[in-house]
N, C-alpha and C. Protein backbone atom coordinates (compact mmCIF):
# COMPACT_ATOMS: atom_id res chain seq x y z
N UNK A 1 -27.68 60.06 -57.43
CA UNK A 1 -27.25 58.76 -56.99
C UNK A 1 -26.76 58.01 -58.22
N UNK A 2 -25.46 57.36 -57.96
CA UNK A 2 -25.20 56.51 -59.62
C UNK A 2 -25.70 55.13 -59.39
N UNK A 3 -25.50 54.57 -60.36
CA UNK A 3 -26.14 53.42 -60.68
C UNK A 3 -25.69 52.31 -59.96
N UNK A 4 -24.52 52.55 -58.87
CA UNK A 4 -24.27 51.28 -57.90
C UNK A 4 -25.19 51.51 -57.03
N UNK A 5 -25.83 52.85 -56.20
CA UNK A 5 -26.05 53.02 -55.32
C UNK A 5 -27.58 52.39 -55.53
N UNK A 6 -28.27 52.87 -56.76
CA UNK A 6 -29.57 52.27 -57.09
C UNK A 6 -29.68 50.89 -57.46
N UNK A 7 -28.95 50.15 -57.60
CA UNK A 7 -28.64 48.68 -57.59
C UNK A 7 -28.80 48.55 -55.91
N UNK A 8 -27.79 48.69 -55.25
CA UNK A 8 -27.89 48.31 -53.73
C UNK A 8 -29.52 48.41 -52.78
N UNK A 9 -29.61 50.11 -53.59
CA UNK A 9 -30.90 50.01 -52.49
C UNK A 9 -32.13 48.74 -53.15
N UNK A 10 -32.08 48.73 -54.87
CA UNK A 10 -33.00 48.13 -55.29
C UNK A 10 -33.01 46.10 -54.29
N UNK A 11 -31.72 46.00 -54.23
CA UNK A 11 -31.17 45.00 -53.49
C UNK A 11 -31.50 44.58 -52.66
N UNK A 12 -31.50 45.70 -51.89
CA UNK A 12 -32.00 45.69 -50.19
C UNK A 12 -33.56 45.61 -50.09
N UNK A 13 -34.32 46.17 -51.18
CA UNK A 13 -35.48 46.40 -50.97
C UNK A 13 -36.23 44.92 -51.54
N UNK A 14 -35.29 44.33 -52.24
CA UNK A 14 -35.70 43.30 -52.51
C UNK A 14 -35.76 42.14 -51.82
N UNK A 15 -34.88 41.93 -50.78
CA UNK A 15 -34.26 40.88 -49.57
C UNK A 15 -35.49 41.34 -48.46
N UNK A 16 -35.70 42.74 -48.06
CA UNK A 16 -36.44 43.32 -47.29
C UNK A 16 -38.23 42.44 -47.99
N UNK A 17 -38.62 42.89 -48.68
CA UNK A 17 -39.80 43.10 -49.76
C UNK A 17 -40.13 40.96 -49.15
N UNK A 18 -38.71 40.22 -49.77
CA UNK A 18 -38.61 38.79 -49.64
C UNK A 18 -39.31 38.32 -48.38
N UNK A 19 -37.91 38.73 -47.37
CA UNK A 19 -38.21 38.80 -45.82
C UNK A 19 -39.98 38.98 -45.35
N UNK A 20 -40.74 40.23 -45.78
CA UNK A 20 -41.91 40.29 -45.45
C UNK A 20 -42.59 39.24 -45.88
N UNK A 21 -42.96 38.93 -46.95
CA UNK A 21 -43.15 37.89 -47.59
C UNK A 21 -43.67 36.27 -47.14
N UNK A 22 -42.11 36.56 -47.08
CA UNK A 22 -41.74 35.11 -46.21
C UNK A 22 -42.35 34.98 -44.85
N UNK A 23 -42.27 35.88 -43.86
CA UNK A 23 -43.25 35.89 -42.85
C UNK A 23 -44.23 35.97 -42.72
N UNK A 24 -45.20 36.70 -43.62
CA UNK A 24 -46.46 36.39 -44.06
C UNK A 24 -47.20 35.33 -44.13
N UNK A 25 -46.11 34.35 -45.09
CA UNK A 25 -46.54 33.49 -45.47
C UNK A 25 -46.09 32.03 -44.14
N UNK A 26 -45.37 32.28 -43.50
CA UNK A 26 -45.45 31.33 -42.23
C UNK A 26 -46.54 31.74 -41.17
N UNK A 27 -46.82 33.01 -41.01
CA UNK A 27 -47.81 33.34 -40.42
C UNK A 27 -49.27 32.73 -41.16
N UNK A 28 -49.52 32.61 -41.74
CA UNK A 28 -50.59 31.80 -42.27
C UNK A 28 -50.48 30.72 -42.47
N UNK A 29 -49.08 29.78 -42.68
CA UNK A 29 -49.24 28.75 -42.62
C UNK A 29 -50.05 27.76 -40.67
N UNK A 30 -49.05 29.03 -40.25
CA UNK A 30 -49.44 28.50 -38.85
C UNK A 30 -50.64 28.56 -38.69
N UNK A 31 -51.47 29.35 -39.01
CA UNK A 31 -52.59 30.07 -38.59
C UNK A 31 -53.46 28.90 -39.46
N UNK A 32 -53.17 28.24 -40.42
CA UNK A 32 -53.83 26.93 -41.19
C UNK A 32 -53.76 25.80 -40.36
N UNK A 33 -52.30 25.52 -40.13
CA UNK A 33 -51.84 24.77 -39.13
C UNK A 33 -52.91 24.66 -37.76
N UNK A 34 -53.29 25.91 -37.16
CA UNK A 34 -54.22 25.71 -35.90
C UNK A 34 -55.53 25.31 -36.35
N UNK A 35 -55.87 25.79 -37.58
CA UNK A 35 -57.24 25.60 -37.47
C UNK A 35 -57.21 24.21 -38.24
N UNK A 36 -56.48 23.57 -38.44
CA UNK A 36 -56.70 22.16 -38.94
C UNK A 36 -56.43 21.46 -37.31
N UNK A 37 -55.80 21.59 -36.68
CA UNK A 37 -55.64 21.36 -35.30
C UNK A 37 -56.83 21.15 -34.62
N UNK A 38 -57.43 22.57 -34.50
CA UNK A 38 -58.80 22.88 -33.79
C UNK A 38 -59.65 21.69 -34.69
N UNK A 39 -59.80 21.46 -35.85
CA UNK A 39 -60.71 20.62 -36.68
C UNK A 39 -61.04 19.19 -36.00
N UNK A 40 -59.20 18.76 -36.04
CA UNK A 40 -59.00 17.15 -36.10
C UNK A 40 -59.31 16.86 -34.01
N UNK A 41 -59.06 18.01 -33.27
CA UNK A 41 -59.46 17.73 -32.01
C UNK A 41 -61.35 18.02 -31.87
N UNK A 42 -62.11 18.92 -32.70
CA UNK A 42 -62.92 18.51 -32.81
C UNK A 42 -63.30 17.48 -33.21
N UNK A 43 -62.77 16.52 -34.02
CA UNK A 43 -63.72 15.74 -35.11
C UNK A 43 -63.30 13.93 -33.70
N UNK A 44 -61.70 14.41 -32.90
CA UNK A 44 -61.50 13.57 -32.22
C UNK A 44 -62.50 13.01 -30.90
N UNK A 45 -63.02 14.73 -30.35
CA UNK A 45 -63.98 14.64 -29.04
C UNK A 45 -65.22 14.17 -29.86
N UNK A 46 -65.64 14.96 -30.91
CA UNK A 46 -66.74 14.19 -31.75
C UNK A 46 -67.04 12.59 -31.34
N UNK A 47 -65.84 11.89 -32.22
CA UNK A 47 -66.14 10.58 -31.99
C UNK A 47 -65.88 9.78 -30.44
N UNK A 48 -65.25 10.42 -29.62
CA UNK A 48 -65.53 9.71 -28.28
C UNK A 48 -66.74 10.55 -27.75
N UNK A 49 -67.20 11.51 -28.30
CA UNK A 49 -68.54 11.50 -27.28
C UNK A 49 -69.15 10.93 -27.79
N UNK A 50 -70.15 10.69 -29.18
CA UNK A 50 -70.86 9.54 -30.37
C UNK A 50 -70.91 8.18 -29.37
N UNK A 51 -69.21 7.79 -29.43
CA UNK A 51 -69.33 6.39 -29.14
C UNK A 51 -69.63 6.23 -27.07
N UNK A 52 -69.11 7.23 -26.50
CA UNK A 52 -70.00 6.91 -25.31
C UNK A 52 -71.09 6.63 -24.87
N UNK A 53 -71.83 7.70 -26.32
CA UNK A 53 -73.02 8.23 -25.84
C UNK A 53 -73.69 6.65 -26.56
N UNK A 54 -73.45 6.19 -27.86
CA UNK A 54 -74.16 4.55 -27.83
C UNK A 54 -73.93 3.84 -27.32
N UNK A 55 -72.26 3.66 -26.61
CA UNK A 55 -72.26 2.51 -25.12
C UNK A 55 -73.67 2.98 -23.97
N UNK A 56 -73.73 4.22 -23.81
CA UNK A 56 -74.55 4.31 -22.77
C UNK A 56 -75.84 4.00 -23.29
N UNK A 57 -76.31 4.29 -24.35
CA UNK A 57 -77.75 3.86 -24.55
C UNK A 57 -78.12 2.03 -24.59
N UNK A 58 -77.05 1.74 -25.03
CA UNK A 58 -76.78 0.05 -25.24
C UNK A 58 -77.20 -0.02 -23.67
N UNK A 59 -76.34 0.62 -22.68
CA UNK A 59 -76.17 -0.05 -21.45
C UNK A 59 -77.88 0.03 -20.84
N UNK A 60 -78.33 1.36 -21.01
CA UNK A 60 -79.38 1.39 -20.62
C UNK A 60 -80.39 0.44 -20.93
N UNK A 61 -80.45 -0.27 -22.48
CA UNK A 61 -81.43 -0.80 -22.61
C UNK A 61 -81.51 -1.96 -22.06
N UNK A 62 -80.05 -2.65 -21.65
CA UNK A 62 -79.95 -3.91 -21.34
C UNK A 62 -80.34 -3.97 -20.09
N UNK A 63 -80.01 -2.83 -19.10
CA UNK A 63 -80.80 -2.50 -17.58
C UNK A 63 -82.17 -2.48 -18.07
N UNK A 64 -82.94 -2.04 -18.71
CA UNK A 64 -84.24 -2.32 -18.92
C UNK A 64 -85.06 -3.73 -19.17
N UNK A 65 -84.14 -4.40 -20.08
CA UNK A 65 -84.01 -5.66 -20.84
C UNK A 65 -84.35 -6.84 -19.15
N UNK A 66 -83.39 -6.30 -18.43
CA UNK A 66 -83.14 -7.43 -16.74
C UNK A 66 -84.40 -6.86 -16.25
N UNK A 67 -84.81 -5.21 -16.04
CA UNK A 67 -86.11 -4.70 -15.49
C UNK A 67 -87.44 -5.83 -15.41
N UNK A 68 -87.19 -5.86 -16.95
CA UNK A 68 -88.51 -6.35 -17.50
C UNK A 68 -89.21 -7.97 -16.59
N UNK A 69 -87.84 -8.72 -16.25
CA UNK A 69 -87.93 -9.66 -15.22
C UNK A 69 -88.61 -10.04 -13.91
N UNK A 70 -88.81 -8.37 -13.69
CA UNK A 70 -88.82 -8.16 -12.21
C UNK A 70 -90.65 -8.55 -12.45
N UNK A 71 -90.84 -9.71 -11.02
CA UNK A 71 -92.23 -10.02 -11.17
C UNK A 71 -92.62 -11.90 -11.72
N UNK A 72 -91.55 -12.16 -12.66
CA UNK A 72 -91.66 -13.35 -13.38
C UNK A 72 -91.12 -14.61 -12.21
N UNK A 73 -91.94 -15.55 -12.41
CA UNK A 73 -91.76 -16.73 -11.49
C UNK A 73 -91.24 -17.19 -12.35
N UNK A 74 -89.50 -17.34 -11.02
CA UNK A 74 -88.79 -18.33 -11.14
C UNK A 74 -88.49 -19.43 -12.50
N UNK A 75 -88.44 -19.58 -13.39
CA UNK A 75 -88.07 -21.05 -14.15
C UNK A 75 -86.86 -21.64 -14.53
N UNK A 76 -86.40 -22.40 -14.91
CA UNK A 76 -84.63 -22.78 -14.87
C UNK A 76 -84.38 -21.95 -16.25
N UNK A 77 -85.77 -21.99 -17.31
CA UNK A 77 -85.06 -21.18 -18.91
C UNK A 77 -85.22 -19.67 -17.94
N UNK A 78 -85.41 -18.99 -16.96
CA UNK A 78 -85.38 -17.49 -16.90
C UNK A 78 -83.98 -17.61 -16.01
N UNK A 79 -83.97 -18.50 -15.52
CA UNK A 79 -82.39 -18.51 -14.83
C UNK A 79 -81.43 -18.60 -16.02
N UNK A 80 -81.62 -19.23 -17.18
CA UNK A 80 -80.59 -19.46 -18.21
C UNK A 80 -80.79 -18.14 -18.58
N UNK A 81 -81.84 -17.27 -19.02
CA UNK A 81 -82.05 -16.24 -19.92
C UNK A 81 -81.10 -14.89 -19.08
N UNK A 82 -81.63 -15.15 -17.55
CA UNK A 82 -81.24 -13.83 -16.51
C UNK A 82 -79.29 -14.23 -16.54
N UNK A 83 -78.92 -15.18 -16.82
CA UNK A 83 -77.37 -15.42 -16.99
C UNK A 83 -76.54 -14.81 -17.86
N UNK A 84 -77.49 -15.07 -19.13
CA UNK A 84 -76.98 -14.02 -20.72
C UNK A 84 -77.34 -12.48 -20.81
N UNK A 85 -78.42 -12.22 -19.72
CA UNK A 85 -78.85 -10.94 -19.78
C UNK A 85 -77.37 -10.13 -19.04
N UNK A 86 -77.72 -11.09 -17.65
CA UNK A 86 -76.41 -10.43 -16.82
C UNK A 86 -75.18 -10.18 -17.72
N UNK A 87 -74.62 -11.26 -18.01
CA UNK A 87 -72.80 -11.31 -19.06
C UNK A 87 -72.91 -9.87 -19.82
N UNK A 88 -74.32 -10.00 -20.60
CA UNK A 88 -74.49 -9.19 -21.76
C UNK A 88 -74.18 -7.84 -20.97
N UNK A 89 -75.14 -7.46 -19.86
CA UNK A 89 -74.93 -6.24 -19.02
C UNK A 89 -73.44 -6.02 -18.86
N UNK A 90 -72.98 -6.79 -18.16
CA UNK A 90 -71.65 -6.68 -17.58
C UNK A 90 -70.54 -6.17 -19.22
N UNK A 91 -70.88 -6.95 -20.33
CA UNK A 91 -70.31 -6.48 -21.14
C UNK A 91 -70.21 -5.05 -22.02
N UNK A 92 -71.41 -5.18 -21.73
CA UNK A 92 -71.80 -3.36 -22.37
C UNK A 92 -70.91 -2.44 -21.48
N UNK A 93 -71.30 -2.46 -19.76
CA UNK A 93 -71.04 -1.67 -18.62
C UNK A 93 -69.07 -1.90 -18.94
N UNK A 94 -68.51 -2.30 -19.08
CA UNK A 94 -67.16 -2.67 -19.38
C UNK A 94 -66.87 -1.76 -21.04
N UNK A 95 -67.81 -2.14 -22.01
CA UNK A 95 -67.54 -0.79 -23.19
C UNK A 95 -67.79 0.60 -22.58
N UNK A 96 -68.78 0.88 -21.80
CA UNK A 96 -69.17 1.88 -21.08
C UNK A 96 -68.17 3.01 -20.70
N UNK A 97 -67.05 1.55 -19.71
CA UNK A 97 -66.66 1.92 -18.86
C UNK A 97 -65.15 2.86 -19.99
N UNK A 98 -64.77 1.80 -21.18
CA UNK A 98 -63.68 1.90 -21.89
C UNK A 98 -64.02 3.49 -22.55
N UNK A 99 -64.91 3.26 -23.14
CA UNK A 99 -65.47 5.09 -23.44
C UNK A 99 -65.41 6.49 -22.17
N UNK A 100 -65.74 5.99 -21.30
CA UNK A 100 -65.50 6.70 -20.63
C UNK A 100 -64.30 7.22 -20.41
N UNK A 101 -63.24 6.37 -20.47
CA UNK A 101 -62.12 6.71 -19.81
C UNK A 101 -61.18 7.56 -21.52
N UNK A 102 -61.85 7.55 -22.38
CA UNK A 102 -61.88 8.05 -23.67
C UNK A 102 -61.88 9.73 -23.39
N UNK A 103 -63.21 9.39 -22.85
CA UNK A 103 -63.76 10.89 -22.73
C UNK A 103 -63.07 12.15 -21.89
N UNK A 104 -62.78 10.95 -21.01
CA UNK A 104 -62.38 11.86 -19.44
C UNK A 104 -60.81 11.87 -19.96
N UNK A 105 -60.01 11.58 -20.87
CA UNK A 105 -58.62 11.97 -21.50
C UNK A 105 -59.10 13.11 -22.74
N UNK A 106 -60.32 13.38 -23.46
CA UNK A 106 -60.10 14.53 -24.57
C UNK A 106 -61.34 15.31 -23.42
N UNK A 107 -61.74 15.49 -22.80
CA UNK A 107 -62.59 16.59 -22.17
C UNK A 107 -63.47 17.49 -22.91
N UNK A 108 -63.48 18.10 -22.54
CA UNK A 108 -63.39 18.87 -21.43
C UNK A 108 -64.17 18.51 -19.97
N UNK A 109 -63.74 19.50 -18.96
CA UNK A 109 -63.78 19.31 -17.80
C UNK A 109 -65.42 18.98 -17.22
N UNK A 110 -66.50 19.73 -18.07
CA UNK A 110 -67.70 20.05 -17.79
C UNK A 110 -68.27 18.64 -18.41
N UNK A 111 -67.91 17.81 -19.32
CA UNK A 111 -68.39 16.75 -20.10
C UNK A 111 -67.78 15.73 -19.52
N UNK A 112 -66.85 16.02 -18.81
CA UNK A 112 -65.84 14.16 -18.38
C UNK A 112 -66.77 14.43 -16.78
N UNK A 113 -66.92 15.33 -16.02
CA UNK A 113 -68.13 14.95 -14.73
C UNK A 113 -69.20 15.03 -15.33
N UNK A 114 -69.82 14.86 -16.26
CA UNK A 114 -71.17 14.58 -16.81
C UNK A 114 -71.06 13.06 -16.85
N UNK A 115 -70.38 12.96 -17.85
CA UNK A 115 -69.86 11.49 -17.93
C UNK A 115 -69.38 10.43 -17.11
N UNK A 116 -68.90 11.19 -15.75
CA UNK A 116 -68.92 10.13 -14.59
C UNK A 116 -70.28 10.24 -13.74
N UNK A 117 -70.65 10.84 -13.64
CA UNK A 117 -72.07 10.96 -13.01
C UNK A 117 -72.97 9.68 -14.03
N UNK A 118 -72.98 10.18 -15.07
CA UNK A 118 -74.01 9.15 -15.74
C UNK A 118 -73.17 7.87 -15.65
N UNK A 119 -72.10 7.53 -15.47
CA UNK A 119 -71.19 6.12 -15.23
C UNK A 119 -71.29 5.71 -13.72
N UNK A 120 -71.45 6.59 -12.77
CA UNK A 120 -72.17 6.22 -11.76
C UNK A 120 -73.40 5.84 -11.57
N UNK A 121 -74.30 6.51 -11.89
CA UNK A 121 -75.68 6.28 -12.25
C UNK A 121 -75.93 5.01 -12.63
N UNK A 122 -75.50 4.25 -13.85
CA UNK A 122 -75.42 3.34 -14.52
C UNK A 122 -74.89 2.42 -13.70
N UNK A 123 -73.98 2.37 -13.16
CA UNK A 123 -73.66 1.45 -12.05
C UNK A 123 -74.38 0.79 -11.08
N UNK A 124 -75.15 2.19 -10.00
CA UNK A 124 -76.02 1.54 -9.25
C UNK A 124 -77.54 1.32 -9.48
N UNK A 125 -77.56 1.91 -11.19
CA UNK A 125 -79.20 1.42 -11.67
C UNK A 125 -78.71 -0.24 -12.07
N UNK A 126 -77.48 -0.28 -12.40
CA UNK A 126 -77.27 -1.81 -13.00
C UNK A 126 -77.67 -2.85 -11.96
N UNK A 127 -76.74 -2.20 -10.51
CA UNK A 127 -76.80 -3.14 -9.36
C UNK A 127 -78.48 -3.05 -8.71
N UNK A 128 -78.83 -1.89 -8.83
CA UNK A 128 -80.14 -2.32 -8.17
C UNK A 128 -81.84 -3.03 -9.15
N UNK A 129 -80.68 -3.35 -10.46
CA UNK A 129 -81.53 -3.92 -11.50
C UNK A 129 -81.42 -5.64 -10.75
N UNK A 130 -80.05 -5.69 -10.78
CA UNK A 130 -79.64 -7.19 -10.53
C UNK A 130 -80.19 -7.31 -9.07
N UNK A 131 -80.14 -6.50 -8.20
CA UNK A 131 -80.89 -6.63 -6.87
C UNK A 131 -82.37 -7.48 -6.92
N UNK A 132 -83.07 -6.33 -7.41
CA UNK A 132 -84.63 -6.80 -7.67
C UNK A 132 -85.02 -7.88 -8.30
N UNK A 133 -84.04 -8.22 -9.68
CA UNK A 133 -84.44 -9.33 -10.53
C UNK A 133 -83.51 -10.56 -10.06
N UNK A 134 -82.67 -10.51 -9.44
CA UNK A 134 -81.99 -12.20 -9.00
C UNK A 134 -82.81 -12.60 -7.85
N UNK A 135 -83.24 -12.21 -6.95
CA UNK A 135 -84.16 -13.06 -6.01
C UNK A 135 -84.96 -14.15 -6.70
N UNK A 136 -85.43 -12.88 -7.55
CA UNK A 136 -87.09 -13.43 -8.16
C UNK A 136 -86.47 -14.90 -8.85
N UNK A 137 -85.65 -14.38 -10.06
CA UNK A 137 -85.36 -15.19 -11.41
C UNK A 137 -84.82 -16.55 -10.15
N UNK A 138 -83.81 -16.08 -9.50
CA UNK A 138 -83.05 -16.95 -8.96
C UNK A 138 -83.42 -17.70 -7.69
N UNK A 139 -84.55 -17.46 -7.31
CA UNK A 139 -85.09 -17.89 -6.01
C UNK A 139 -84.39 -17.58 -4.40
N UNK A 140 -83.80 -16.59 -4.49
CA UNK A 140 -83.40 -16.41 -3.18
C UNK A 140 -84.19 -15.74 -2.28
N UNK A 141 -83.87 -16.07 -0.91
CA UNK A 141 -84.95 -15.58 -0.20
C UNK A 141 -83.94 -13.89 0.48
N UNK A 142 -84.63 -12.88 1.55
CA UNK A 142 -83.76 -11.78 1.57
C UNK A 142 -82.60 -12.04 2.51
N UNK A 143 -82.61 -13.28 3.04
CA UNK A 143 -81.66 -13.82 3.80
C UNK A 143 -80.65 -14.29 3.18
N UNK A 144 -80.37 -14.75 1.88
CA UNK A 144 -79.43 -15.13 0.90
C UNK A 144 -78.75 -13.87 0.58
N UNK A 145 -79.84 -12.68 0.05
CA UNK A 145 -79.18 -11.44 -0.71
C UNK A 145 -78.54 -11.51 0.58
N UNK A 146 -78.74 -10.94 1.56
CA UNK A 146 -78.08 -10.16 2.72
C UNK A 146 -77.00 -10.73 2.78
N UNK A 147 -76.71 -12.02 2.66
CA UNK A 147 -75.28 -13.19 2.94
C UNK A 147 -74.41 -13.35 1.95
N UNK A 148 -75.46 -12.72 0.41
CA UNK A 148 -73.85 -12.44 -0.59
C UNK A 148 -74.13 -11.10 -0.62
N UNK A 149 -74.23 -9.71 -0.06
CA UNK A 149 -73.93 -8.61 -0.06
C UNK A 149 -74.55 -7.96 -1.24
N UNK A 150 -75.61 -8.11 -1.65
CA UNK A 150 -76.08 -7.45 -2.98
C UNK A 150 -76.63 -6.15 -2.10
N UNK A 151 -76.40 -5.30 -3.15
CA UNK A 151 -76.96 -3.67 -2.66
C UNK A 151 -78.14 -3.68 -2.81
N UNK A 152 -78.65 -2.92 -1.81
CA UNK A 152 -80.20 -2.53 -2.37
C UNK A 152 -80.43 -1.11 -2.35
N UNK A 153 -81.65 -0.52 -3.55
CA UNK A 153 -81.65 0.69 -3.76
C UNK A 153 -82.01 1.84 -2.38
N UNK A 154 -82.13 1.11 -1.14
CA UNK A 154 -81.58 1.73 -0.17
C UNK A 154 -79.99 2.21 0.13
N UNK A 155 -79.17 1.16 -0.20
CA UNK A 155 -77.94 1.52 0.45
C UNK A 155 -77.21 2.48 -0.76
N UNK A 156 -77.87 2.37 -1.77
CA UNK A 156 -76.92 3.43 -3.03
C UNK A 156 -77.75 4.58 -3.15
N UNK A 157 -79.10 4.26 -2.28
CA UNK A 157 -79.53 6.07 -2.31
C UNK A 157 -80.27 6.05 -3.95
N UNK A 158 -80.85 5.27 -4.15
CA UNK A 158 -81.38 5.34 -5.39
C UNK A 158 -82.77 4.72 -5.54
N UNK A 159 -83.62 5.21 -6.48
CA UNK A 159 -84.89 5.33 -6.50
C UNK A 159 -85.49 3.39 -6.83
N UNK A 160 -86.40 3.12 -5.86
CA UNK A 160 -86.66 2.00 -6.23
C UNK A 160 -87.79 1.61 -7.55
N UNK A 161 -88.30 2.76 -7.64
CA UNK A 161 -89.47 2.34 -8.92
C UNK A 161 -88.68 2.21 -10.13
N UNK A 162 -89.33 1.72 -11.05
CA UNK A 162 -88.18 2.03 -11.89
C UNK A 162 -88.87 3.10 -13.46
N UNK A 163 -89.74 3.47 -13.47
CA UNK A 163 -90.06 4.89 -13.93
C UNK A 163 -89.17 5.97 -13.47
N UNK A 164 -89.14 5.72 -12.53
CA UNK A 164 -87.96 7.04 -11.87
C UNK A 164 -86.42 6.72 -12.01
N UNK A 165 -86.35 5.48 -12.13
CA UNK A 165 -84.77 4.99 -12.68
C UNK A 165 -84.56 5.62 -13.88
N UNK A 166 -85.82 5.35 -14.80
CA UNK A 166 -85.60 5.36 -15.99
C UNK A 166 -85.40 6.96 -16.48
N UNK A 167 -86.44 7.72 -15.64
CA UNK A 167 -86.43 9.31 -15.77
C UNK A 167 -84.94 9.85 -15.43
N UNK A 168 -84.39 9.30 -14.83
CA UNK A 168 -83.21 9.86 -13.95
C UNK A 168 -81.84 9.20 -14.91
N UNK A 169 -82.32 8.40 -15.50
CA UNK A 169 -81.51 8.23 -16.41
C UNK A 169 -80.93 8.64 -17.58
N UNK A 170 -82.00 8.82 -18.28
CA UNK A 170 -82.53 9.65 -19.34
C UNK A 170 -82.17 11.09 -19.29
N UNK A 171 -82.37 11.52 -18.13
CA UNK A 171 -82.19 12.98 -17.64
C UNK A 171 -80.57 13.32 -17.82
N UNK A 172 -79.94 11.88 -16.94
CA UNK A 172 -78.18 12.29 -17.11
C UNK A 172 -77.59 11.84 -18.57
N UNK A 173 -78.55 11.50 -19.03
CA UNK A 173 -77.63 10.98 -20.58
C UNK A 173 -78.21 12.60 -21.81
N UNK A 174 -79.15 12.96 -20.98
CA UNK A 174 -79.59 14.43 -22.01
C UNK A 174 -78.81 15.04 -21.62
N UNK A 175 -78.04 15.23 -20.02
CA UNK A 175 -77.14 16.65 -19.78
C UNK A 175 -75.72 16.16 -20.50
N UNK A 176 -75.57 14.94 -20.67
CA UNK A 176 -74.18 14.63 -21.04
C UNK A 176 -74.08 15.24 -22.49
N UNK A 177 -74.99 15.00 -23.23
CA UNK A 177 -75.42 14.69 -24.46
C UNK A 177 -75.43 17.02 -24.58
N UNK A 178 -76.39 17.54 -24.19
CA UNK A 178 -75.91 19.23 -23.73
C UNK A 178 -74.60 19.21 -23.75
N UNK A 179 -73.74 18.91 -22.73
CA UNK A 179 -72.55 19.35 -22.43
C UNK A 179 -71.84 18.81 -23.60
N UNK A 180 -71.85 17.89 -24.28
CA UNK A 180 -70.69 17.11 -25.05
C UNK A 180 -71.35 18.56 -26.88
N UNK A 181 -72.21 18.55 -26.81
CA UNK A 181 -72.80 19.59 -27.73
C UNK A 181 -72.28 21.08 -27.80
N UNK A 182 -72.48 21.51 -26.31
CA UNK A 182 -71.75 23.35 -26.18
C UNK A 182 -70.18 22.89 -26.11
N UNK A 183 -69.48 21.22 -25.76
CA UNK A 183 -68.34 21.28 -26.10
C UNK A 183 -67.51 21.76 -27.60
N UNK A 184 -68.84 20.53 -28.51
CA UNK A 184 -68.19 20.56 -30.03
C UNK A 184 -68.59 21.84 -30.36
N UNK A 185 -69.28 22.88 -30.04
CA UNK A 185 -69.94 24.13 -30.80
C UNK A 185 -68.62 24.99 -29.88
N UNK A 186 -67.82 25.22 -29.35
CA UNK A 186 -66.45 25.46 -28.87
C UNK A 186 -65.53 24.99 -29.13
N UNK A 187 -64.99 25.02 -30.33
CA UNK A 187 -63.69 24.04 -30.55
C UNK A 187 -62.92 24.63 -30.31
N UNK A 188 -62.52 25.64 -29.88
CA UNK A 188 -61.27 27.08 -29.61
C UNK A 188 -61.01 26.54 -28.16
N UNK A 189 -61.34 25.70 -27.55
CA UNK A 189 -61.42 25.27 -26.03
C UNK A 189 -61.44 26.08 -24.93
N UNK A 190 -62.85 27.31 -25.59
CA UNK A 190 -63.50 27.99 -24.41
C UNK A 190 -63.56 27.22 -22.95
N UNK A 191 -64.23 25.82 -23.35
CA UNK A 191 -64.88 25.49 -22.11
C UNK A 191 -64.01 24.58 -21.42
N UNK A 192 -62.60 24.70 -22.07
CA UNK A 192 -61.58 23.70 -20.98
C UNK A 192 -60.76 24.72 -19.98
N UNK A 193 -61.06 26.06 -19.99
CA UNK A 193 -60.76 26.73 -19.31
C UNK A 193 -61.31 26.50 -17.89
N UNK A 194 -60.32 26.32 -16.80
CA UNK A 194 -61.50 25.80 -15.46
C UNK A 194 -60.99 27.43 -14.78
């Protein structure tokens, strides 16, 4: 072979040799590319489950906070106090609600119905908090509730003691709290597969 021909092939083998190279090296870029991907959507569900999960404990305590009422005669300062308790409730249940709707946009599927279940839950433990404790605080008799439509833990199917509120509460904020856990320990989004 003369010395053009070993120039050419050296040529070719060099463009070739490049070529591999070069694909190699986009192939790993991508392959960096995903797993910084996979990272930043973990680190994203991370912080909306975190922050649900302290709206919901906030919410709970403040349902406990109105609980604590239930029993106390009437006075105009427990009517002032049961006013700020309520707002306060209503305000948490409204962050609650904003997290939620957080959650149920990065998922997965198994953690956003965890998360409405316990946002249900929370709902009618809220209403049948305000049930039990506005009569009392507020002096109405059951002929008033009945005439402004307040629920009672009959009509939502929910437990009237409130040990068992509290168990049942607790219970859906541990499965949320599971599920949002085997989510982040899956960041490859095993579990958004339905």
């Amino acid at each position: 072979m003369d010395a053009g021909g070993v120039a050419l092939v050296g040529a070719v083998a060099a463009v070739l040799g490049a070529t591999v190279g070069a694909g190699g090296a986009v192939r790993a870029a991508k392959s960096q590319n995903r797993g910084q991907h996979v990272q930043w959507r973990r680190q994203v569900r991370r912080d909306a489950f975190a922050a649900f999960l302290t709206a919901i404990n906030d919410c709970h305590d403040k349902i406990l906070a109105l609980c604590a009422n239930v029993g106390r005669a009437p006075t105009p300062e427990s009517a002032a106090t049961f006013a700020v308790e309520v707002r306060d409730l209503a305000a948490v249940l409204k962050q609650c609600q904003d997290c939620y709707n957080i959650v149920r946009l990065e998922g997965p599927a198994e953690v956003s119905s965890r998360a409405e279940a316990l946002m249900e839950l929370l709902s009618q433990w809220s209403a049948v908090a305000l049930q039990q404790v506005e009569p009392e605080i507020m002096g109405l008799t059951r002929v008033e509730m009945e005439r402004r439509r307040l629920p009672t833990s009959d009509s939502l199917n929910f437990p009237d003691d409130a040990v068992s509120q509290m168990r049942m509460a607790k219970t859906q904020i541990n499965d949320f709290a599971e599920a949002a856990r085997r989510a982040l320990d899956h960041p490859d989004g095993a579990l958004d597969r339905r």
